[in-house]
PDB file of N, CA and C in Angstrom:
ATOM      1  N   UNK A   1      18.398 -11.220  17.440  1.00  0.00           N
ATOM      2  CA  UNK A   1      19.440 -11.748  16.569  1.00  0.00           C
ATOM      3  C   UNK A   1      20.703 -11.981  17.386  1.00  0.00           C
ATOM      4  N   UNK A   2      20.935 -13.387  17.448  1.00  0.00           N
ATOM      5  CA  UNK A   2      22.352 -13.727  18.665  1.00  0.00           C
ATOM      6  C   UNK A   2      23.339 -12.860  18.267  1.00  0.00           C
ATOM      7  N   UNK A   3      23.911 -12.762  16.439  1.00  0.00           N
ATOM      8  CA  UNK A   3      24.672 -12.451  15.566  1.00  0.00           C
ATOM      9  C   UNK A   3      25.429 -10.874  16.324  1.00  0.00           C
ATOM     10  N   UNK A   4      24.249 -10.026  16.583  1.00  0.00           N
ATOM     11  CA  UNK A   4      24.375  -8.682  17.122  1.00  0.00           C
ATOM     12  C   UNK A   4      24.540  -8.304  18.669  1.00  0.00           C
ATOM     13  N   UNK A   5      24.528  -9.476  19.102  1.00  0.00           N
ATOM     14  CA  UNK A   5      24.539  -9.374  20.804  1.00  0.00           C
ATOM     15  C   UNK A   5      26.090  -8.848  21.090  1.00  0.00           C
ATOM     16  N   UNK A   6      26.244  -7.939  22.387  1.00  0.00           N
ATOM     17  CA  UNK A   6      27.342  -7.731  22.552  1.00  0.00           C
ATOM     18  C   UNK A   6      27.838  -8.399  24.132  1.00  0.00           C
ATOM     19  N   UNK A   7      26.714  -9.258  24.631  1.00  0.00           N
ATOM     20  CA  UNK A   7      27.082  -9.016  25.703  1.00  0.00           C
ATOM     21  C   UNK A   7      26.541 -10.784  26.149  1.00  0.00           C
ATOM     22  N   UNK A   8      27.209 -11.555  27.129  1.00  0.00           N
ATOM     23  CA  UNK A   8      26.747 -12.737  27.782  1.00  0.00           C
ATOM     24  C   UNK A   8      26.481 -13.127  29.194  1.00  0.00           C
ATOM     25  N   UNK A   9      25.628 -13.496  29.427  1.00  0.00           N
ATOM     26  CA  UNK A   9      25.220 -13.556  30.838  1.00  0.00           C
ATOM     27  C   UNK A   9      25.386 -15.037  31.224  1.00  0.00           C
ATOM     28  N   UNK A  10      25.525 -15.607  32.075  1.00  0.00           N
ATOM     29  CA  UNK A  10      25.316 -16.902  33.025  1.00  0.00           C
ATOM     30  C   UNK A  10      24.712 -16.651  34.426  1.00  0.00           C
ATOM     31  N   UNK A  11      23.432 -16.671  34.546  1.00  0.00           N
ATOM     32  CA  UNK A  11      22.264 -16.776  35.164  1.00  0.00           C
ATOM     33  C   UNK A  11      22.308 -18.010  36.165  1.00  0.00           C
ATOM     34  N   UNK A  12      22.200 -17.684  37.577  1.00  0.00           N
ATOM     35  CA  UNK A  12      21.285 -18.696  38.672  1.00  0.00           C
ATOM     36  C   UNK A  12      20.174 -18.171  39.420  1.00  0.00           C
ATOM     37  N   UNK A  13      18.973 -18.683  39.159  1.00  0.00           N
ATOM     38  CA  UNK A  13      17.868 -17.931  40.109  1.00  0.00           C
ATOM     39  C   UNK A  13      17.313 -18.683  40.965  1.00  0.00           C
ATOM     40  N   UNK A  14      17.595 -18.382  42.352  1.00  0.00           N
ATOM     41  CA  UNK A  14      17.328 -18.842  43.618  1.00  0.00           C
ATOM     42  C   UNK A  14      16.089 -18.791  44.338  1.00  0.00           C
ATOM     43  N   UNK A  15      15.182 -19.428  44.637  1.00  0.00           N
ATOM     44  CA  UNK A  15      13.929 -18.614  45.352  1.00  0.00           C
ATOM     45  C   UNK A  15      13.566 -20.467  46.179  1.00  0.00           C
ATOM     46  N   UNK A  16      14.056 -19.369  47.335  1.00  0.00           N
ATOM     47  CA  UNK A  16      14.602 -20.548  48.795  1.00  0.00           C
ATOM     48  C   UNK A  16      13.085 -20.580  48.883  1.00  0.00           C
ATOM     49  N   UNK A  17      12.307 -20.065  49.366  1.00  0.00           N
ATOM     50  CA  UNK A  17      10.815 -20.944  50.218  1.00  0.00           C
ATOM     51  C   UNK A  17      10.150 -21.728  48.743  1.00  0.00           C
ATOM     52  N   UNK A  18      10.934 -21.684  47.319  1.00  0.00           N
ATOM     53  CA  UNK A  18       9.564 -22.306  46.852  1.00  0.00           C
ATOM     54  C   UNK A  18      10.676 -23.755  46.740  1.00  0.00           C
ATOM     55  N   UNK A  19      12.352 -23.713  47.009  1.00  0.00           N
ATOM     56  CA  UNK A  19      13.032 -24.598  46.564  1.00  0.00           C
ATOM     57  C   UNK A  19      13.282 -24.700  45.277  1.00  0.00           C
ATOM     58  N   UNK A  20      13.221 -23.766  44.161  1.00  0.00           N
ATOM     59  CA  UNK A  20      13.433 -24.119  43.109  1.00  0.00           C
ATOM     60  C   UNK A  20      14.816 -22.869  42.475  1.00  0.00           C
ATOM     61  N   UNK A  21      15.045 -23.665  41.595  1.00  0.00           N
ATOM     62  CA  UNK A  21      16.673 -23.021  41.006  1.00  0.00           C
ATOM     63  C   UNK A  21      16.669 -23.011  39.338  1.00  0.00           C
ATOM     64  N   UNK A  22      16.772 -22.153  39.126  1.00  0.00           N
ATOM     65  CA  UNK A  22      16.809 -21.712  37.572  1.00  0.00           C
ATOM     66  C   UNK A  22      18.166 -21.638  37.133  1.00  0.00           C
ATOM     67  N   UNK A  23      19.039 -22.181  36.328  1.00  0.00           N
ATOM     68  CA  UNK A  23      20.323 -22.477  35.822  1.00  0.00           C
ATOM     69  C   UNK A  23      20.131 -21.483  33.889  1.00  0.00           C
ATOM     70  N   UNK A  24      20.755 -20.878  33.377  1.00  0.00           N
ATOM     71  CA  UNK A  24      20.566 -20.156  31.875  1.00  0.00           C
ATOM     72  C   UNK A  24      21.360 -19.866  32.285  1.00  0.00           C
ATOM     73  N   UNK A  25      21.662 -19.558  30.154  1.00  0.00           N
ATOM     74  CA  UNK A  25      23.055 -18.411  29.518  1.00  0.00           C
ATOM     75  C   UNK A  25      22.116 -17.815  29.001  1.00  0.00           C
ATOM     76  N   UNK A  26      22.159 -16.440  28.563  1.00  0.00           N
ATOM     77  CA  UNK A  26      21.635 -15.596  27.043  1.00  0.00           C
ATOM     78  C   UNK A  26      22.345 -14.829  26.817  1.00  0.00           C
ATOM     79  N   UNK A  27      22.242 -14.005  25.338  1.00  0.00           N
ATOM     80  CA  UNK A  27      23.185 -13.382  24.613  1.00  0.00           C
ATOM     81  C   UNK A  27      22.128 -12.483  24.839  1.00  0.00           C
ATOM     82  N   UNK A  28      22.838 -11.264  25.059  1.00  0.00           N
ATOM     83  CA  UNK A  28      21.746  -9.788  25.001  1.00  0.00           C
ATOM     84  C   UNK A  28      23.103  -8.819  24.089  1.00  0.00           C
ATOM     85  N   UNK A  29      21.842  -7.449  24.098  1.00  0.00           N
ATOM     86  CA  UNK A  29      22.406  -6.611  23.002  1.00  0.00           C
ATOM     87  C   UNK A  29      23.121  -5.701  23.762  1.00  0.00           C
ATOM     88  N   UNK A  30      23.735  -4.752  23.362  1.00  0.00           N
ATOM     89  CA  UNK A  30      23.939  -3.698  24.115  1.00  0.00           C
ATOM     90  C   UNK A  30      23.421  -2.680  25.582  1.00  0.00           C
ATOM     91  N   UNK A  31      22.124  -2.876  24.550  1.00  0.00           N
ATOM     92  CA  UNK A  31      21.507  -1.974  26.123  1.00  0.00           C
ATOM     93  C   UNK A  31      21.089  -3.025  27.269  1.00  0.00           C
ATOM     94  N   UNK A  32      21.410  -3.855  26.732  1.00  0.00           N
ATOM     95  CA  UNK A  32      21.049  -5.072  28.224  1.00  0.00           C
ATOM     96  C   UNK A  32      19.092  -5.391  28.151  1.00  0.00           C
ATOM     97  N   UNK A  33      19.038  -5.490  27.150  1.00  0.00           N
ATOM     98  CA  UNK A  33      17.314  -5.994  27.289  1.00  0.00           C
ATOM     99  C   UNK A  33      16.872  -6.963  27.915  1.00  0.00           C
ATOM    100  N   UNK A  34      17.583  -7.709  27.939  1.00  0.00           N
ATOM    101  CA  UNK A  34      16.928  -8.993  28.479  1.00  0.00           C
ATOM    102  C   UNK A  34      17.629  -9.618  29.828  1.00  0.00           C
ATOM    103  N   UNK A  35      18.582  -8.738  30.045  1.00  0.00           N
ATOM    104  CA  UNK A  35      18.805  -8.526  31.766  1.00  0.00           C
ATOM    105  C   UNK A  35      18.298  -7.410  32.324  1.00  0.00           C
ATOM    106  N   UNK A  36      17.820  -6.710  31.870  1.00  0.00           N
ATOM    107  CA  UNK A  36      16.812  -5.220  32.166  1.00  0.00           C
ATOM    108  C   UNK A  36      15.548  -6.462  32.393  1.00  0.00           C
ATOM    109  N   UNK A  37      14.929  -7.189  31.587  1.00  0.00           N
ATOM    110  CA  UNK A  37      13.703  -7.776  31.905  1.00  0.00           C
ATOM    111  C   UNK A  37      13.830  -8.698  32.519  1.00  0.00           C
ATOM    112  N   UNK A  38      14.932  -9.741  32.415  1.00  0.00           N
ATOM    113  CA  UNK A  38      15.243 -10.639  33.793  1.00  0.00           C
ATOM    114  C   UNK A  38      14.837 -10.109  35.465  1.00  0.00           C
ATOM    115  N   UNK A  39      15.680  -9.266  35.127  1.00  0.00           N
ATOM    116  CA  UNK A  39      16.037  -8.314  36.812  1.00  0.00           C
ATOM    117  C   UNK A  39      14.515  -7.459  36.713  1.00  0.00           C
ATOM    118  N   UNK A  40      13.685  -6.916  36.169  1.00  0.00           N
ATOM    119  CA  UNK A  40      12.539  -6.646  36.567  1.00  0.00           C
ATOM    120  C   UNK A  40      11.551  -8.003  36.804  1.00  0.00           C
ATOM    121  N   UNK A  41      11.495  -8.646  36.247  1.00  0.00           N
ATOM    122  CA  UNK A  41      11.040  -9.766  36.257  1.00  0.00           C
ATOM    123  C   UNK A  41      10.917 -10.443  37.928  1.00  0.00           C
ATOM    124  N   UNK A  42      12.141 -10.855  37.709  1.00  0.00           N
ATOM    125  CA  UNK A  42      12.414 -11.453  39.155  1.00  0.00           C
ATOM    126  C   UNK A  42      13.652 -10.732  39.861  1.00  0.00           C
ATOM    127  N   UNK A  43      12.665 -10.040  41.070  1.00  0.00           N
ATOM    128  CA  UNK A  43      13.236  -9.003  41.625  1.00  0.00           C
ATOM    129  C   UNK A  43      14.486  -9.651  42.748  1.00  0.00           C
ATOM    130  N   UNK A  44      15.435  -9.235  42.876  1.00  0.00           N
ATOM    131  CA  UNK A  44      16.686 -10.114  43.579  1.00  0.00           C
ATOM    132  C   UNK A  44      17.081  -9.398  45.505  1.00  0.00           C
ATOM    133  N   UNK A  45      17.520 -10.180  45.793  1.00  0.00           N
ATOM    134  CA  UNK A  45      17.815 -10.006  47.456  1.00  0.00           C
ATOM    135  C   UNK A  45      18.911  -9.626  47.584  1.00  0.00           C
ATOM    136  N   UNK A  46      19.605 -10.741  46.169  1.00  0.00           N
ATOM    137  CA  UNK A  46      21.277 -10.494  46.055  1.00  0.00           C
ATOM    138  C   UNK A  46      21.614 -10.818  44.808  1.00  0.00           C
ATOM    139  N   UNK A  47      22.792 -10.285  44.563  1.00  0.00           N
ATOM    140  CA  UNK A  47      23.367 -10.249  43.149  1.00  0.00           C
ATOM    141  C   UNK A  47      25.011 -10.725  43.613  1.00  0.00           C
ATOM    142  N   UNK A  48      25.782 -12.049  42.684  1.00  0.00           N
ATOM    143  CA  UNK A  48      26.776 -12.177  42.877  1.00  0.00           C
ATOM    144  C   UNK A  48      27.632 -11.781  41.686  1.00  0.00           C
ATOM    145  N   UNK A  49      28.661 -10.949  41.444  1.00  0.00           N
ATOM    146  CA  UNK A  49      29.261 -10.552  40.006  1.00  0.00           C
ATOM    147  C   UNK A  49      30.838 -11.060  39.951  1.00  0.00           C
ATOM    148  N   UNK A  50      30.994 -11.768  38.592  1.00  0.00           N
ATOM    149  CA  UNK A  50      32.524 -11.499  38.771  1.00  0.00           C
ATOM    150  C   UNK A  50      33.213 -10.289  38.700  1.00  0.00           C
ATOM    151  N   UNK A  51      34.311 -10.914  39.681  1.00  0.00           N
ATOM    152  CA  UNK A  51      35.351  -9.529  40.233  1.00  0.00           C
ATOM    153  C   UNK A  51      35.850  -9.306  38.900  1.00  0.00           C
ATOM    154  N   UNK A  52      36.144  -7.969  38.656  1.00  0.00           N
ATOM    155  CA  UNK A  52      37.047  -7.577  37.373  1.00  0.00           C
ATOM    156  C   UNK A  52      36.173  -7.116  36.376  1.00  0.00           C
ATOM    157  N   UNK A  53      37.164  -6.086  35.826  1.00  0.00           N
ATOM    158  CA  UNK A  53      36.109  -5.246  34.227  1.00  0.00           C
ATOM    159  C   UNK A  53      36.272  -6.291  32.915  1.00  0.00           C
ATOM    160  N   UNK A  54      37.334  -6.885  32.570  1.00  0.00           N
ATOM    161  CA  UNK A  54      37.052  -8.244  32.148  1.00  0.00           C
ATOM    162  C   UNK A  54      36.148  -9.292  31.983  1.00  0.00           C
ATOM    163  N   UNK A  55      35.656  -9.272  32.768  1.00  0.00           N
ATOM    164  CA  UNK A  55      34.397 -10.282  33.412  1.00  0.00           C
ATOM    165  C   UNK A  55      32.841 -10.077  33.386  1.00  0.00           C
ATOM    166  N   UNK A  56      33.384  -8.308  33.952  1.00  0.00           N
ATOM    167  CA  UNK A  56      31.557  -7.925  34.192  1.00  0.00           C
ATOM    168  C   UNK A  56      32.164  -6.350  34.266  1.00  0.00           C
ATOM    169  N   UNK A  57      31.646  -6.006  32.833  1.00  0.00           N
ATOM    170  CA  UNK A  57      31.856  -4.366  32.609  1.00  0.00           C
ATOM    171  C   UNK A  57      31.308  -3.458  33.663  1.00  0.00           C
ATOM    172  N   UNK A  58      31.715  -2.043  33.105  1.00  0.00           N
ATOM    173  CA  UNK A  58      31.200  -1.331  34.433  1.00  0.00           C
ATOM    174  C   UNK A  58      29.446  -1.021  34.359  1.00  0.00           C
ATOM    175  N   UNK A  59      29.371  -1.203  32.636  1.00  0.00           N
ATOM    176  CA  UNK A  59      28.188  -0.712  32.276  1.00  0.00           C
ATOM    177  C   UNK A  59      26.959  -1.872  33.173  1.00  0.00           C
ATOM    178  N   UNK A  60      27.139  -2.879  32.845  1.00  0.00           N
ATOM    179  CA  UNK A  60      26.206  -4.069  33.364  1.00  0.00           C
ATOM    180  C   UNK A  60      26.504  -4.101  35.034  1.00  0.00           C
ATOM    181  N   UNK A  61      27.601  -3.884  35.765  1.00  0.00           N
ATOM    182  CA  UNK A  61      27.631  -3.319  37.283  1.00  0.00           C
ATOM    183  C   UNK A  61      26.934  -2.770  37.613  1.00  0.00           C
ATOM    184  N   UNK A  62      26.634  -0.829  36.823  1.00  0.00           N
ATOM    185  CA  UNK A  62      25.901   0.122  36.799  1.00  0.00           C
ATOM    186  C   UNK A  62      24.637  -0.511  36.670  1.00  0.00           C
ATOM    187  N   UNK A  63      24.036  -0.842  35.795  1.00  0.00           N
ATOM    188  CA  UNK A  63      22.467  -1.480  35.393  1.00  0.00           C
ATOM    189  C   UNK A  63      22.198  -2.430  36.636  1.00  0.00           C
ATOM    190  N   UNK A  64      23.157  -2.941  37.397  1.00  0.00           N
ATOM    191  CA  UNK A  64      22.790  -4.012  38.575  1.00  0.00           C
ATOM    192  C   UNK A  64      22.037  -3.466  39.683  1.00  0.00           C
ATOM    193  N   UNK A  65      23.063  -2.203  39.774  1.00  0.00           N
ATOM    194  CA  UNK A  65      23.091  -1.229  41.441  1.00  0.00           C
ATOM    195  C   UNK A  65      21.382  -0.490  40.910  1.00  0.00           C
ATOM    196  N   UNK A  66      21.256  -0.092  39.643  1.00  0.00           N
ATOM    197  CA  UNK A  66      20.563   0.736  39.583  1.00  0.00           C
ATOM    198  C   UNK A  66      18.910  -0.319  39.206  1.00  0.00           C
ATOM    199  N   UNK A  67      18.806  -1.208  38.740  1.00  0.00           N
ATOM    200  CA  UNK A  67      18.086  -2.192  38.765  1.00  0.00           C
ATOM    201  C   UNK A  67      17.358  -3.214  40.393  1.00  0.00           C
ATOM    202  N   UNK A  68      18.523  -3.185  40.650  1.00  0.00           N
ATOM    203  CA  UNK A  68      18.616  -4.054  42.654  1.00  0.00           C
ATOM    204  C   UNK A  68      18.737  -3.117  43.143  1.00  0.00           C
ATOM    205  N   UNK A  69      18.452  -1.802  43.780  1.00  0.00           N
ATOM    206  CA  UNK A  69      18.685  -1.149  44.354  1.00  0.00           C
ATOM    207  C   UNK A  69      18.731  -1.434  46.199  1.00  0.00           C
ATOM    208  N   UNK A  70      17.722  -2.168  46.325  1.00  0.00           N
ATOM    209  CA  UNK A  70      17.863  -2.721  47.601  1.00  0.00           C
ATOM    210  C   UNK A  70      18.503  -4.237  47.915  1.00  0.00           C
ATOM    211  N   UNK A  71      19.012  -4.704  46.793  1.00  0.00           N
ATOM    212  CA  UNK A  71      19.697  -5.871  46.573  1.00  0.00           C
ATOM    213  C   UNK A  71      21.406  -5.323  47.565  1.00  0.00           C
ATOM    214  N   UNK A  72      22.159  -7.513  48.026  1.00  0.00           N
ATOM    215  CA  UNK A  72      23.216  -6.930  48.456  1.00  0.00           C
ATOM    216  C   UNK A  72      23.997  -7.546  47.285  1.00  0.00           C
ATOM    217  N   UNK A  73      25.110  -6.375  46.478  1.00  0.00           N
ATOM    218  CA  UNK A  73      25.677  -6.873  45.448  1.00  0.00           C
ATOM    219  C   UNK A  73      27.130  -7.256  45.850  1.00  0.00           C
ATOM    220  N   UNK A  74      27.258  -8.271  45.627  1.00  0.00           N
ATOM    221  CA  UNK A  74      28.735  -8.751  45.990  1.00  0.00           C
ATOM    222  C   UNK A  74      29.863  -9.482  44.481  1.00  0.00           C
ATOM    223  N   UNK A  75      31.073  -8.765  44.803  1.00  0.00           N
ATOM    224  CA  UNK A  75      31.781  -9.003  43.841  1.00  0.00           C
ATOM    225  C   UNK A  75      32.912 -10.578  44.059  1.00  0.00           C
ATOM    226  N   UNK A  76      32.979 -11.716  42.983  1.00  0.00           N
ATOM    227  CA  UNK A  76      33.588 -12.402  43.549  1.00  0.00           C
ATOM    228  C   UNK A  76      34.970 -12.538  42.747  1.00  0.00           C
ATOM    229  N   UNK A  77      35.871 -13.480  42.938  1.00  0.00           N
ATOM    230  CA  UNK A  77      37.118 -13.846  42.264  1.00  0.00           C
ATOM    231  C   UNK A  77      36.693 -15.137  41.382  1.00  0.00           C
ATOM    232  N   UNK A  78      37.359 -14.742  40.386  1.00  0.00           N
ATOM    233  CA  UNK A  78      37.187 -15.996  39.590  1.00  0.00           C
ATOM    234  C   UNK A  78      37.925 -17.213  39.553  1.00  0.00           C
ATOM    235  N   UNK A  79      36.960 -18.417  39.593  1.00  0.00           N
ATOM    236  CA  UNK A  79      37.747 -19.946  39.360  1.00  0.00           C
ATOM    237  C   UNK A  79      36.819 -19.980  40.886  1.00  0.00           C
ATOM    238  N   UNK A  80      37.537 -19.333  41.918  1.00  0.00           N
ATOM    239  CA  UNK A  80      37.720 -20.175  43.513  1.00  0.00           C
ATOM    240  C   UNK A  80      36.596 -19.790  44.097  1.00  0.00           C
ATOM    241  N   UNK A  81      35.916 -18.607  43.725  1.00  0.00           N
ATOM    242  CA  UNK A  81      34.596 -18.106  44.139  1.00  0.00           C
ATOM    243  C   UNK A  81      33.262 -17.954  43.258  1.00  0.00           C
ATOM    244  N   UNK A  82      33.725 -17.708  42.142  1.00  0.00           N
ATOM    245  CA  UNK A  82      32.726 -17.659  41.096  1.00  0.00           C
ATOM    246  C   UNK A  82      33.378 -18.412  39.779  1.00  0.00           C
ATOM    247  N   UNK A  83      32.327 -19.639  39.645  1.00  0.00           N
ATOM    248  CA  UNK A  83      32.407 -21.242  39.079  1.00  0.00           C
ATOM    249  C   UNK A  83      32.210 -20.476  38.039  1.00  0.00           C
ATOM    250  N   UNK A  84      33.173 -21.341  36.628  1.00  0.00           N
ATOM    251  CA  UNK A  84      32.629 -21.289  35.553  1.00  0.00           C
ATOM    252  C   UNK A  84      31.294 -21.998  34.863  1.00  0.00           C
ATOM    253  N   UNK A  85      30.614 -22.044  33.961  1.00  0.00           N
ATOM    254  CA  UNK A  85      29.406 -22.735  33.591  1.00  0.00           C
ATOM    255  C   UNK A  85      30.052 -24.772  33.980  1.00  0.00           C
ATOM    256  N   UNK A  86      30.823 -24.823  33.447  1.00  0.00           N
ATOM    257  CA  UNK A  86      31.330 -25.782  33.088  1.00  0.00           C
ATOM    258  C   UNK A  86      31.456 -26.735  34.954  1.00  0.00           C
ATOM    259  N   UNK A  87      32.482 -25.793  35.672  1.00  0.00           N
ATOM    260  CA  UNK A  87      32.388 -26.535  36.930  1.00  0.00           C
ATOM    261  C   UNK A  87      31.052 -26.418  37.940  1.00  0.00           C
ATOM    262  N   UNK A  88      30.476 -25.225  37.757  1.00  0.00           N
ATOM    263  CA  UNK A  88      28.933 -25.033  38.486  1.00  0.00           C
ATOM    264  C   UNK A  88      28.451 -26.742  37.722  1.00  0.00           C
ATOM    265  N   UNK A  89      28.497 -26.558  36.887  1.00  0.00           N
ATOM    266  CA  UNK A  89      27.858 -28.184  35.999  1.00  0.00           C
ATOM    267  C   UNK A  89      28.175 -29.566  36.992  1.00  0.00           C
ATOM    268  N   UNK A  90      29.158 -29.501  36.612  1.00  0.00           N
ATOM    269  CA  UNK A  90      29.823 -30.755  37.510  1.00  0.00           C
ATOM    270  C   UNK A  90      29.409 -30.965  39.415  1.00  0.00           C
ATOM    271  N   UNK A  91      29.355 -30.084  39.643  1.00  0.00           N
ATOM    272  CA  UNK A  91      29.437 -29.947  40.848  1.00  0.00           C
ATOM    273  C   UNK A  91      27.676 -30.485  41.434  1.00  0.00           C
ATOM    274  N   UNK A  92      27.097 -29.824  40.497  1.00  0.00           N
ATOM    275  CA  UNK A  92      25.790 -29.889  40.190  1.00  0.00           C
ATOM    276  C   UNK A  92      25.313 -31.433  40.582  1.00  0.00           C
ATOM    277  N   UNK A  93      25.909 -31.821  39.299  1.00  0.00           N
ATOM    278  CA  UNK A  93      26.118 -33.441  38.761  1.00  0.00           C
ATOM    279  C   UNK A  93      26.518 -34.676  40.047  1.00  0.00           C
ATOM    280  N   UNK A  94      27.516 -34.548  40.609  1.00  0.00           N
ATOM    281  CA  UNK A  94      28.168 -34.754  41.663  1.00  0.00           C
ATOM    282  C   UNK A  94      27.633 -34.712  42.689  1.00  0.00           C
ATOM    283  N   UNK A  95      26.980 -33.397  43.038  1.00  0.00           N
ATOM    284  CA  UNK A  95      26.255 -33.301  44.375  1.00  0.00           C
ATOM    285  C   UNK A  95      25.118 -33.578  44.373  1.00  0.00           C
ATOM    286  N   UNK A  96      24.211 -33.575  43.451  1.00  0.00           N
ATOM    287  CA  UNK A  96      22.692 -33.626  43.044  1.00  0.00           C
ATOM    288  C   UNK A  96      22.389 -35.025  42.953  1.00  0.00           C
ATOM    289  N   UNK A  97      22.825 -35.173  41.823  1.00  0.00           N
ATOM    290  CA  UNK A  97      22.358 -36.020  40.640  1.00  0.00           C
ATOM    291  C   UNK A  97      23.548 -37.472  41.039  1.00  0.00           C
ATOM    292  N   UNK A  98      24.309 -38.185  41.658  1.00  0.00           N
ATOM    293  CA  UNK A  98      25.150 -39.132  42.129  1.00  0.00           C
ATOM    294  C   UNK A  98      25.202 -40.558  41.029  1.00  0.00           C
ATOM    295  N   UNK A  99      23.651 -40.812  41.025  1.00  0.00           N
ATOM    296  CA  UNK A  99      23.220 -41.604  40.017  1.00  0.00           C
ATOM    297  C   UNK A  99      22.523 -40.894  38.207  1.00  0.00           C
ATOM    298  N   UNK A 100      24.054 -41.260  37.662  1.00  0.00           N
ATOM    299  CA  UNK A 100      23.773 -40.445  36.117  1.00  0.00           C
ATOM    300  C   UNK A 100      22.282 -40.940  35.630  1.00  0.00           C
ATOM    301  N   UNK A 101      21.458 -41.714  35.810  1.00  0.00           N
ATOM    302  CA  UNK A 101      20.392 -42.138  34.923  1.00  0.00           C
ATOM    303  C   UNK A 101      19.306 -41.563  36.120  1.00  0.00           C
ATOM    304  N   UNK A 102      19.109 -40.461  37.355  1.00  0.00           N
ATOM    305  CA  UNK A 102      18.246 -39.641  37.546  1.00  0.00           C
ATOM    306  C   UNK A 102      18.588 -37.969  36.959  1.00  0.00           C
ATOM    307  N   UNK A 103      19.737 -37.774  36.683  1.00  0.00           N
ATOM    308  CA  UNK A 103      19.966 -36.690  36.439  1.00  0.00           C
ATOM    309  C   UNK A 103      19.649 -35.681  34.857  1.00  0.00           C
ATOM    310  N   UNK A 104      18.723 -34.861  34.954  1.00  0.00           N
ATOM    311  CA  UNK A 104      18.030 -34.277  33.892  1.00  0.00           C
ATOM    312  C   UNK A 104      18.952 -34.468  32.284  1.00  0.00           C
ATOM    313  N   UNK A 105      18.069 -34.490  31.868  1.00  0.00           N
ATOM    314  CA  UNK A 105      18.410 -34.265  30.195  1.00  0.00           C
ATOM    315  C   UNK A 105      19.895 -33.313  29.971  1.00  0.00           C
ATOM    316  N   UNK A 106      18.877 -31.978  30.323  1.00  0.00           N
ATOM    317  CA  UNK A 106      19.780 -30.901  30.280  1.00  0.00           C
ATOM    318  C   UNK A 106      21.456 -30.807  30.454  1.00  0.00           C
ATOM    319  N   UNK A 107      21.018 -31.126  32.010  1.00  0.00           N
ATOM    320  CA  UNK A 107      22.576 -31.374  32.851  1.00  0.00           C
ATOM    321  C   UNK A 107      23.218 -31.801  31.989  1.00  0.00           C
ATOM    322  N   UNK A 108      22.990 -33.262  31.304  1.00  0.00           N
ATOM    323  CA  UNK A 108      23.655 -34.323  31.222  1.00  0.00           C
ATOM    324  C   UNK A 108      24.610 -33.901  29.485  1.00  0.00           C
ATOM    325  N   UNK A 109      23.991 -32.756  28.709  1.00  0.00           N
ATOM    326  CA  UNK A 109      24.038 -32.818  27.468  1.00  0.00           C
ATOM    327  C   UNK A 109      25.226 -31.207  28.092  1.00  0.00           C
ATOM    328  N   UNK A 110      24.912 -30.733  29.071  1.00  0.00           N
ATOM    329  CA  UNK A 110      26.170 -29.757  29.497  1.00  0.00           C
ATOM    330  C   UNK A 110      27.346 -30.245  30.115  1.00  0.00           C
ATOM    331  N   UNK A 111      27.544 -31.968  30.484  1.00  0.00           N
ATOM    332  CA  UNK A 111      28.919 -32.051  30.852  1.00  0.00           C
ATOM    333  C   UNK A 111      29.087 -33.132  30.032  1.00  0.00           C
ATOM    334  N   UNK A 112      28.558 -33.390  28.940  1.00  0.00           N
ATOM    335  CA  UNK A 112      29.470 -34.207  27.736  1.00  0.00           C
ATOM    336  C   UNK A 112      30.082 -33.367  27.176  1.00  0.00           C
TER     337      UNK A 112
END
């Protein structure tokens, strides 16, 4: 139930030898279910977080370190280091995609 979620994620999943990139948002609950099963799921090398308790509580920090344990977790600044959904989009768009009529569905319905 989105209604009860307390918590929002913005997701990139990287996996360099196959070349492919996974872009998501989801709404999870409190105890973090579905970043508990993300992060078991697909096990990480590295984790990038925004800087600040604002941004990225201590609780979901904690669940990172203790989830990635051999992961390197790095904290960034926001705007100049860690993109909002909105400019990760664009940039996307811009660098990828040059010609709007190859560029996915998806993309295209996130920067109207």
């Amino acid at each position: 139930d989105e209604d009860s979620a307390t918590c929002e994620y913005g997701v990139c999943l990287v996996d360099a030898p196959t070349s492919s990139v996974v872009l998501g948002v989801f709404a999870d609950d409190e105890q973090r279910t579905r970043l508990r099963t993300m992060l078991t799921m697909y096990p990480a090398a590295e984790v990038l977080l925004e800087r600040g308790e604002e941004n990225c509580s201590a609780d979901t920090r904690k669940l990172v370190k203790f989830m990635c344990p051999g992961a390197l977790i790095d904290e960034l600044r926001s705007g100049d280091e860690f993109w909002t959904a909105e400019k990760a989009a664009q940039q996307m768009g811009s660098c990828y995609f040059p010609d709007s009529d190859e560029m996915p569905e998806v993309l295209r319905l996130v920067l109207e």
